[in-house]
C-alpha atoms as a PDB file:
ATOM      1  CA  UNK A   1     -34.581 -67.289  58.177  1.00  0.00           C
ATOM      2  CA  UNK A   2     -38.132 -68.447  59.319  1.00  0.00           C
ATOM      3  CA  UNK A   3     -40.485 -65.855  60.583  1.00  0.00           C
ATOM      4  CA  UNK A   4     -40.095 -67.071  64.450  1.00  0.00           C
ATOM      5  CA  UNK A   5     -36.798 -67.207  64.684  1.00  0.00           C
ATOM      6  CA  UNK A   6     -36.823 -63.411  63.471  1.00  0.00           C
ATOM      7  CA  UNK A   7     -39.809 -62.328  65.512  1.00  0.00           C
ATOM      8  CA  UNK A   8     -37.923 -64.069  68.307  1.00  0.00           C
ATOM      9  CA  UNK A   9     -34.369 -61.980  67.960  1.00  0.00           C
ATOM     10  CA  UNK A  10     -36.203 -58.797  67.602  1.00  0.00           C
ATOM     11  CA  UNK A  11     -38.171 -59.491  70.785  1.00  0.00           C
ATOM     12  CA  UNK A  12     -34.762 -60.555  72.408  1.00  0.00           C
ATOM     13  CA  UNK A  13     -32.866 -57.626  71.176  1.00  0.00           C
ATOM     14  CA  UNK A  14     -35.713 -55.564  72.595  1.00  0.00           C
ATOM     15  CA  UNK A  15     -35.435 -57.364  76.279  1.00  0.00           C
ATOM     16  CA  UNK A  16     -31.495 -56.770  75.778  1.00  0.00           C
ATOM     17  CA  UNK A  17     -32.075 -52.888  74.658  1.00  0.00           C
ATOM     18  CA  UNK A  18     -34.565 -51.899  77.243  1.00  0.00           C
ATOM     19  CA  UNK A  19     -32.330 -53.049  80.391  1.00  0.00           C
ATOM     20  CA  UNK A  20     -29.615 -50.943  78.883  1.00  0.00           C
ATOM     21  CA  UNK A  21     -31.152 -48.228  77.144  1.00  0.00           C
ATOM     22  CA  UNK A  22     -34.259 -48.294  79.006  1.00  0.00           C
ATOM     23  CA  UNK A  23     -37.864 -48.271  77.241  1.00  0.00           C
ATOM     24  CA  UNK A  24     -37.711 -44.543  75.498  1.00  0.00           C
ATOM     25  CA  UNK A  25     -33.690 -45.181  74.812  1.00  0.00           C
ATOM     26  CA  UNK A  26     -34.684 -48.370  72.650  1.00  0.00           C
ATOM     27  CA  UNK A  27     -34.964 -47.283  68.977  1.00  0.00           C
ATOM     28  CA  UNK A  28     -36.463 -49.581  66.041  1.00  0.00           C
ATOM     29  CA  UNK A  29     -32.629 -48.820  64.562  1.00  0.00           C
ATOM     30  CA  UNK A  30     -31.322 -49.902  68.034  1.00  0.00           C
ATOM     31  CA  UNK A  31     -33.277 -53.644  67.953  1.00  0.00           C
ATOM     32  CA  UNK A  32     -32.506 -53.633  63.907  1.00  0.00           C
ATOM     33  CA  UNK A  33     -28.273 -52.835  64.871  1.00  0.00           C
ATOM     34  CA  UNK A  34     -28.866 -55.943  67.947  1.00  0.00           C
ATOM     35  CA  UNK A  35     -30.759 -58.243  66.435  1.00  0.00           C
ATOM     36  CA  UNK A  36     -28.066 -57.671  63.371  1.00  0.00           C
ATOM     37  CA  UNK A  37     -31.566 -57.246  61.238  1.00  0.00           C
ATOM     38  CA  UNK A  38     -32.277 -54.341  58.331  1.00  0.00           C
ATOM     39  CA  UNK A  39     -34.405 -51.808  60.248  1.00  0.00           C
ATOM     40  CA  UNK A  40     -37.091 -52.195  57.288  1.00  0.00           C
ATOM     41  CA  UNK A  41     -37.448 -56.120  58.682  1.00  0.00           C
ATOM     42  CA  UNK A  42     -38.379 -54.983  62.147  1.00  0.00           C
ATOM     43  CA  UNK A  43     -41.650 -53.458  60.716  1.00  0.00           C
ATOM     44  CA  UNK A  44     -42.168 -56.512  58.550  1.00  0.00           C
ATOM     45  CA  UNK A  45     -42.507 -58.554  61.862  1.00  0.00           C
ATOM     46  CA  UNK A  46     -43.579 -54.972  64.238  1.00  0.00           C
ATOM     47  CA  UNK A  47     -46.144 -52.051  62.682  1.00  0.00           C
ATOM     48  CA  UNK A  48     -44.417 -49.992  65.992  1.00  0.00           C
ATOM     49  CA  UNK A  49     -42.301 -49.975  69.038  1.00  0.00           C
ATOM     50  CA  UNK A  50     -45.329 -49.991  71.161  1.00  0.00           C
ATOM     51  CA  UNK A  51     -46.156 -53.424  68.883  1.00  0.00           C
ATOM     52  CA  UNK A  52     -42.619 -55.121  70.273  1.00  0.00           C
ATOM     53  CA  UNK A  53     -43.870 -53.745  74.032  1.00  0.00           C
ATOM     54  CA  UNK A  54     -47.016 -55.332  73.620  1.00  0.00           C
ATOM     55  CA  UNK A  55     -45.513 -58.427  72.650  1.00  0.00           C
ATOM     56  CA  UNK A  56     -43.118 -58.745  75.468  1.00  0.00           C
ATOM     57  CA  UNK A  57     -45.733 -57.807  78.291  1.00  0.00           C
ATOM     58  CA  UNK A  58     -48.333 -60.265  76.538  1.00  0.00           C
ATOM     59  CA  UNK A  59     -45.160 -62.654  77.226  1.00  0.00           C
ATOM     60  CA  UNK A  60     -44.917 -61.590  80.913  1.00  0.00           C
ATOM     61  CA  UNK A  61     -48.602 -61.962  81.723  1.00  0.00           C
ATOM     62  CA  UNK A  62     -48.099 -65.725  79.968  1.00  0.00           C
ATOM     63  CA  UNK A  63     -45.095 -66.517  81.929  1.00  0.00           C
ATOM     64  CA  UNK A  64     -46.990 -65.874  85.407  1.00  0.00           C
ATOM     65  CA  UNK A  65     -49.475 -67.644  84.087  1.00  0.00           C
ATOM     66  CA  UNK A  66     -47.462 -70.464  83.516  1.00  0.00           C
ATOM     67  CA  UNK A  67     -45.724 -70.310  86.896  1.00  0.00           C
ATOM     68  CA  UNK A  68     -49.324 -70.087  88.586  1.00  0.00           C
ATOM     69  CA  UNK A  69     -50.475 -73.342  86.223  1.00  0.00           C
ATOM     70  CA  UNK A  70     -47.452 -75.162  87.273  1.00  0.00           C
ATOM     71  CA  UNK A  71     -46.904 -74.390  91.248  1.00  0.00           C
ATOM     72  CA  UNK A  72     -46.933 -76.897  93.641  1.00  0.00           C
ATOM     73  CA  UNK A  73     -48.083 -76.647  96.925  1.00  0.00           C
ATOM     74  CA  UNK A  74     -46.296 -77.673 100.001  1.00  0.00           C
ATOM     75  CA  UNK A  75     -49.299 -77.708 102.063  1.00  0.00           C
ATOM     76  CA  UNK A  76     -47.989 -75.442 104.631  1.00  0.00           C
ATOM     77  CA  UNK A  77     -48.731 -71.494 104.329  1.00  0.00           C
ATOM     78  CA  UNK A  78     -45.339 -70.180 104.984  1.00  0.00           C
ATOM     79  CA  UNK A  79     -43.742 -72.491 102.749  1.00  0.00           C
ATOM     80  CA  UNK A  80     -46.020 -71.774  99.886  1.00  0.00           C
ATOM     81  CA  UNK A  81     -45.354 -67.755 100.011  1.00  0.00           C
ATOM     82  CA  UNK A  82     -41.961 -68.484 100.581  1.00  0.00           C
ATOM     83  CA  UNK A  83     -42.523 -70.722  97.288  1.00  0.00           C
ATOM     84  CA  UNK A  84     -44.617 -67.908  96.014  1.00  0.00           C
ATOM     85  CA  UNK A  85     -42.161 -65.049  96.772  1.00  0.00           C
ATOM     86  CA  UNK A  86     -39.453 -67.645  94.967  1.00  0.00           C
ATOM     87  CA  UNK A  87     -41.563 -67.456  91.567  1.00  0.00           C
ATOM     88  CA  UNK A  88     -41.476 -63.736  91.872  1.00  0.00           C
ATOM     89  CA  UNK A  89     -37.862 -63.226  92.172  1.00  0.00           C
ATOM     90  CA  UNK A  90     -37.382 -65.538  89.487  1.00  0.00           C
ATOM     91  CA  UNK A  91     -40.572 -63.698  87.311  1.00  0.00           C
ATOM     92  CA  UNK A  92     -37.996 -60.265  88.139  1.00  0.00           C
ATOM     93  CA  UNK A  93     -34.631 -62.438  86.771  1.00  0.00           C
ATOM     94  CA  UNK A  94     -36.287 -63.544  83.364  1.00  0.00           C
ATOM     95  CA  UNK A  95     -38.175 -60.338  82.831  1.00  0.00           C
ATOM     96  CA  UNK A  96     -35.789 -56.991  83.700  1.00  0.00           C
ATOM     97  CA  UNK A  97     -37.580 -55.495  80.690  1.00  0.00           C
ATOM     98  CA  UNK A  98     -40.780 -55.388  82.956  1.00  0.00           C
ATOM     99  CA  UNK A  99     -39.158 -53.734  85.649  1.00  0.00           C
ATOM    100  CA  UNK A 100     -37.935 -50.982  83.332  1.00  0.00           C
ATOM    101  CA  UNK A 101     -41.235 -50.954  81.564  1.00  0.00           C
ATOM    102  CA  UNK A 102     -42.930 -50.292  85.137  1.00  0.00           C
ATOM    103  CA  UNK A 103     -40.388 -47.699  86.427  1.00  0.00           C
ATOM    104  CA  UNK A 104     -40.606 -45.474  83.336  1.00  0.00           C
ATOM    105  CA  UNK A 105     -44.544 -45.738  83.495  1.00  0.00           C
ATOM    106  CA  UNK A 106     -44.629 -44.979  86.832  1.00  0.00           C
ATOM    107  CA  UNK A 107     -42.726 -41.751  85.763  1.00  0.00           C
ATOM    108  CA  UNK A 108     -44.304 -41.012  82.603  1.00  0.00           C
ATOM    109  CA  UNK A 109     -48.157 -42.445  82.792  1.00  0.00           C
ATOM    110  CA  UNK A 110     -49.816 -43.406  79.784  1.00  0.00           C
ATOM    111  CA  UNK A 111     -53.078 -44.984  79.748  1.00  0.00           C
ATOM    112  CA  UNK A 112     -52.411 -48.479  77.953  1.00  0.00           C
ATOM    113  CA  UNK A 113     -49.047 -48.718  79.458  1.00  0.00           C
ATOM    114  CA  UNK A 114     -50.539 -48.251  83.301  1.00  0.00           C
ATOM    115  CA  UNK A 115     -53.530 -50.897  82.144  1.00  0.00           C
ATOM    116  CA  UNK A 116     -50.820 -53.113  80.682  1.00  0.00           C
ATOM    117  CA  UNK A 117     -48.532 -52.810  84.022  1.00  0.00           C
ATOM    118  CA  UNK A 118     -52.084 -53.268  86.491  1.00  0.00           C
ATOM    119  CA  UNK A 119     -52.694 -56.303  84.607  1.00  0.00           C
ATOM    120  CA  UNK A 120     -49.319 -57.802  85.522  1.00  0.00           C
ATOM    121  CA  UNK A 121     -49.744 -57.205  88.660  1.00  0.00           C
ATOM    122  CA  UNK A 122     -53.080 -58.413  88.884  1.00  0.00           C
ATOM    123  CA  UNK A 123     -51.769 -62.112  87.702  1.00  0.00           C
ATOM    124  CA  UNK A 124     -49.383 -61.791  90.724  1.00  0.00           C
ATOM    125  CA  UNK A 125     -52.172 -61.419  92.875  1.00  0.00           C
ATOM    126  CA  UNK A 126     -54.690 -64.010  91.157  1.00  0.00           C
ATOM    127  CA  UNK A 127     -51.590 -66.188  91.617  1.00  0.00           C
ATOM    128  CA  UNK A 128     -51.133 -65.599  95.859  1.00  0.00           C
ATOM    129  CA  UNK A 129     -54.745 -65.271  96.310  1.00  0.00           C
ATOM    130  CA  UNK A 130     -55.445 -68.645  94.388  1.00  0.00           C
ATOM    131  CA  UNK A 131     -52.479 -70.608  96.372  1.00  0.00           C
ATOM    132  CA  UNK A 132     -53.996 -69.288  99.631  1.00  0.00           C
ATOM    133  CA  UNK A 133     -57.661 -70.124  98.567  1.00  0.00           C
ATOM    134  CA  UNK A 134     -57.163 -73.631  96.650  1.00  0.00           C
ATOM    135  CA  UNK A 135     -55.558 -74.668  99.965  1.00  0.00           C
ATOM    136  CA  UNK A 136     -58.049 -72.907 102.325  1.00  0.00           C
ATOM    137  CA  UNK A 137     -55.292 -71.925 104.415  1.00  0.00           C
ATOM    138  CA  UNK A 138     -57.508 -70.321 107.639  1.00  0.00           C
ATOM    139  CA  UNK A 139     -55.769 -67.124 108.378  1.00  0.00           C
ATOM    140  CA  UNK A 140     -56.774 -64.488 110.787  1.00  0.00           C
ATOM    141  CA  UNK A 141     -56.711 -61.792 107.773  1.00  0.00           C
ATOM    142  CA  UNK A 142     -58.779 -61.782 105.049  1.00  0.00           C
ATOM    143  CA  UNK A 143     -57.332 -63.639 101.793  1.00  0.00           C
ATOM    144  CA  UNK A 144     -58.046 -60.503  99.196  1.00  0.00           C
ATOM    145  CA  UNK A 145     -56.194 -57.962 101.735  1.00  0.00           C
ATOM    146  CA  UNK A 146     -53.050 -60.488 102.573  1.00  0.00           C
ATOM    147  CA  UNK A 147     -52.879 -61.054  98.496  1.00  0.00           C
ATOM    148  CA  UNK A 148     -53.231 -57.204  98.078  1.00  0.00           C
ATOM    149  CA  UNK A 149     -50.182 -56.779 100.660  1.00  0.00           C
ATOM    150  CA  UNK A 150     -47.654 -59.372  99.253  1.00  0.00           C
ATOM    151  CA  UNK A 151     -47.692 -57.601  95.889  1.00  0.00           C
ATOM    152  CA  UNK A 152     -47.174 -55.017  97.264  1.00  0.00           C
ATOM    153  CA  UNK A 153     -44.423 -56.541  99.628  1.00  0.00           C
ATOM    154  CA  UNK A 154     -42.940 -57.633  96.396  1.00  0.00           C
ATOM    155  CA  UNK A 155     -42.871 -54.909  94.254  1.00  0.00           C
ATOM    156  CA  UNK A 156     -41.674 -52.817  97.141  1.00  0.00           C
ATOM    157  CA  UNK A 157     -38.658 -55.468  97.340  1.00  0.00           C
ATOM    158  CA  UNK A 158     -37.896 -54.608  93.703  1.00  0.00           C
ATOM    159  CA  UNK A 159     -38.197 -50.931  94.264  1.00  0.00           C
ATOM    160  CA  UNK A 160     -35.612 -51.224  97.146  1.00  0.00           C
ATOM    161  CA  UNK A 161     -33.210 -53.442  95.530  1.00  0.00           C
ATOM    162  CA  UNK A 162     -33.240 -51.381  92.231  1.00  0.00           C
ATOM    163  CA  UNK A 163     -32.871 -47.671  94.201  1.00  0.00           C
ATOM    164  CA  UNK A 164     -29.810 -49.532  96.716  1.00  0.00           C
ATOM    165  CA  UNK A 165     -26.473 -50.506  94.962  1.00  0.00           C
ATOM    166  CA  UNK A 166     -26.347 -53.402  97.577  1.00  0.00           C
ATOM    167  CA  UNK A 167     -29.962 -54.135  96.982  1.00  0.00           C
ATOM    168  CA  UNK A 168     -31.588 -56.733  98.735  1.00  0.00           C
ATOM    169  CA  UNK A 169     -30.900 -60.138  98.220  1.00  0.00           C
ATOM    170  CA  UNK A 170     -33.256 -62.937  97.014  1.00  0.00           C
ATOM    171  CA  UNK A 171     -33.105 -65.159  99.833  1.00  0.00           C
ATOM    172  CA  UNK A 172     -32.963 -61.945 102.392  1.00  0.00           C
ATOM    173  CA  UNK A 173     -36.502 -61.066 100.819  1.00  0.00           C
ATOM    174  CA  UNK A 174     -37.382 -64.940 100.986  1.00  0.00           C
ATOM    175  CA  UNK A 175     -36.971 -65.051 104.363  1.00  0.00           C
ATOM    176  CA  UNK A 176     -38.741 -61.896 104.537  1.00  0.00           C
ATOM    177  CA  UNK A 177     -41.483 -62.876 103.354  1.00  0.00           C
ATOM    178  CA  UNK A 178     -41.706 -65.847 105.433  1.00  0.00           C
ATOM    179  CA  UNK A 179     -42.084 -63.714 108.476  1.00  0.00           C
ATOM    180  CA  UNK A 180     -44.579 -61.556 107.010  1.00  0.00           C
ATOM    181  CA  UNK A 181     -46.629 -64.465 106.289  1.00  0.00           C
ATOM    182  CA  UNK A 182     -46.233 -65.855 109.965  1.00  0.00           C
ATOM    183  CA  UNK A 183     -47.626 -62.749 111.478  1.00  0.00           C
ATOM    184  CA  UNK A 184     -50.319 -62.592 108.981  1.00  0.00           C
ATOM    185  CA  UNK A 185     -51.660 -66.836 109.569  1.00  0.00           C
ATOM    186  CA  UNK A 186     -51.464 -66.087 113.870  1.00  0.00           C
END
């Protein structure tokens, strides 16, 4: 078996493990017993747990990175946070593991996990502050404090849909977002 397509299925059976299991609840044996590995292989590929974590979140901040390198601009403000506020349901979708991650940080704070989280969110804002600012959108609110409050917007949307059974929809927060962003450009 080549050594990516291992490192890859113990990464996956991670993703898989922490949605379930949640972050703590995700043993080394747990991944091994997934990814149908020897435990003994997952620290061939992983020194630790916290090694696989780092792995996946340095895979989260290169996936926003990615959508922020490949987003296209509409032109029009409300379309492009509506466009932005797309990529971040989508971001939530691919990465559940990140949302768990987050939630049992924001319960049990330790210091490289709350840097690792900050710098997530921090490449959701550089992404919604640089759409705003490449396309010098003129808005009646500064660009730093409407970037600050759509994260925020966002992450509060995930909060919400994860506490409500019913949770929000995507396209309920889409349009959402849409009218936050037209009483933020008046």
């Amino acid at each position: 078996m080549a050594v990516e397509e291992t490192r890859r299925r113990i990464i996956r059976a991670f993703r898989i493990l922490a949605v379930q299991n949640g972050i703590k609840g995700t043993t080394t044996r747990k991944i091994a017993e997934q990814a149908n590995l020897n435990e003994g292989t997952i620290f061939r590929y992983f020194k630790t747990k916290q090694e696989i974590i780092d792995t996946v979140v340095e895979e989260g901040h290169q996936s926003i990175e990615q959508l922020g390198a490949n987003f296209q601009s509409k032109g029009d403000f409300v379309s492009d946070m509506r466009a932005v506020a797309q990529l971040f349901c989508q971001y939530v979708s691919d990465h559940p593991e990140i949302i768990v991650l987050g939630n049992e940080v924001s319960n049990s704070p330790d210091a490289k996990s709350i840097s690792q989280l900050d710098a997530l969110i921090d490449n959701f804002y550089d992404l919604t502050f640089n759409v705003i600012n490449d396309n010098d959108y003129q808005l009646a609110i500064d660009i730093d404090v409407f970037a600050q409050s759509f994260v925020y917007l966002c992450l509060g949307y995930v909060d919400v849909a994860l506490l409500d059974e019913n949770g929000f929809d995507d396209e309920t927060f889409i349009n959402n977002v849409g009218q936050f962003s037209i009483l933020l450009s008046e």
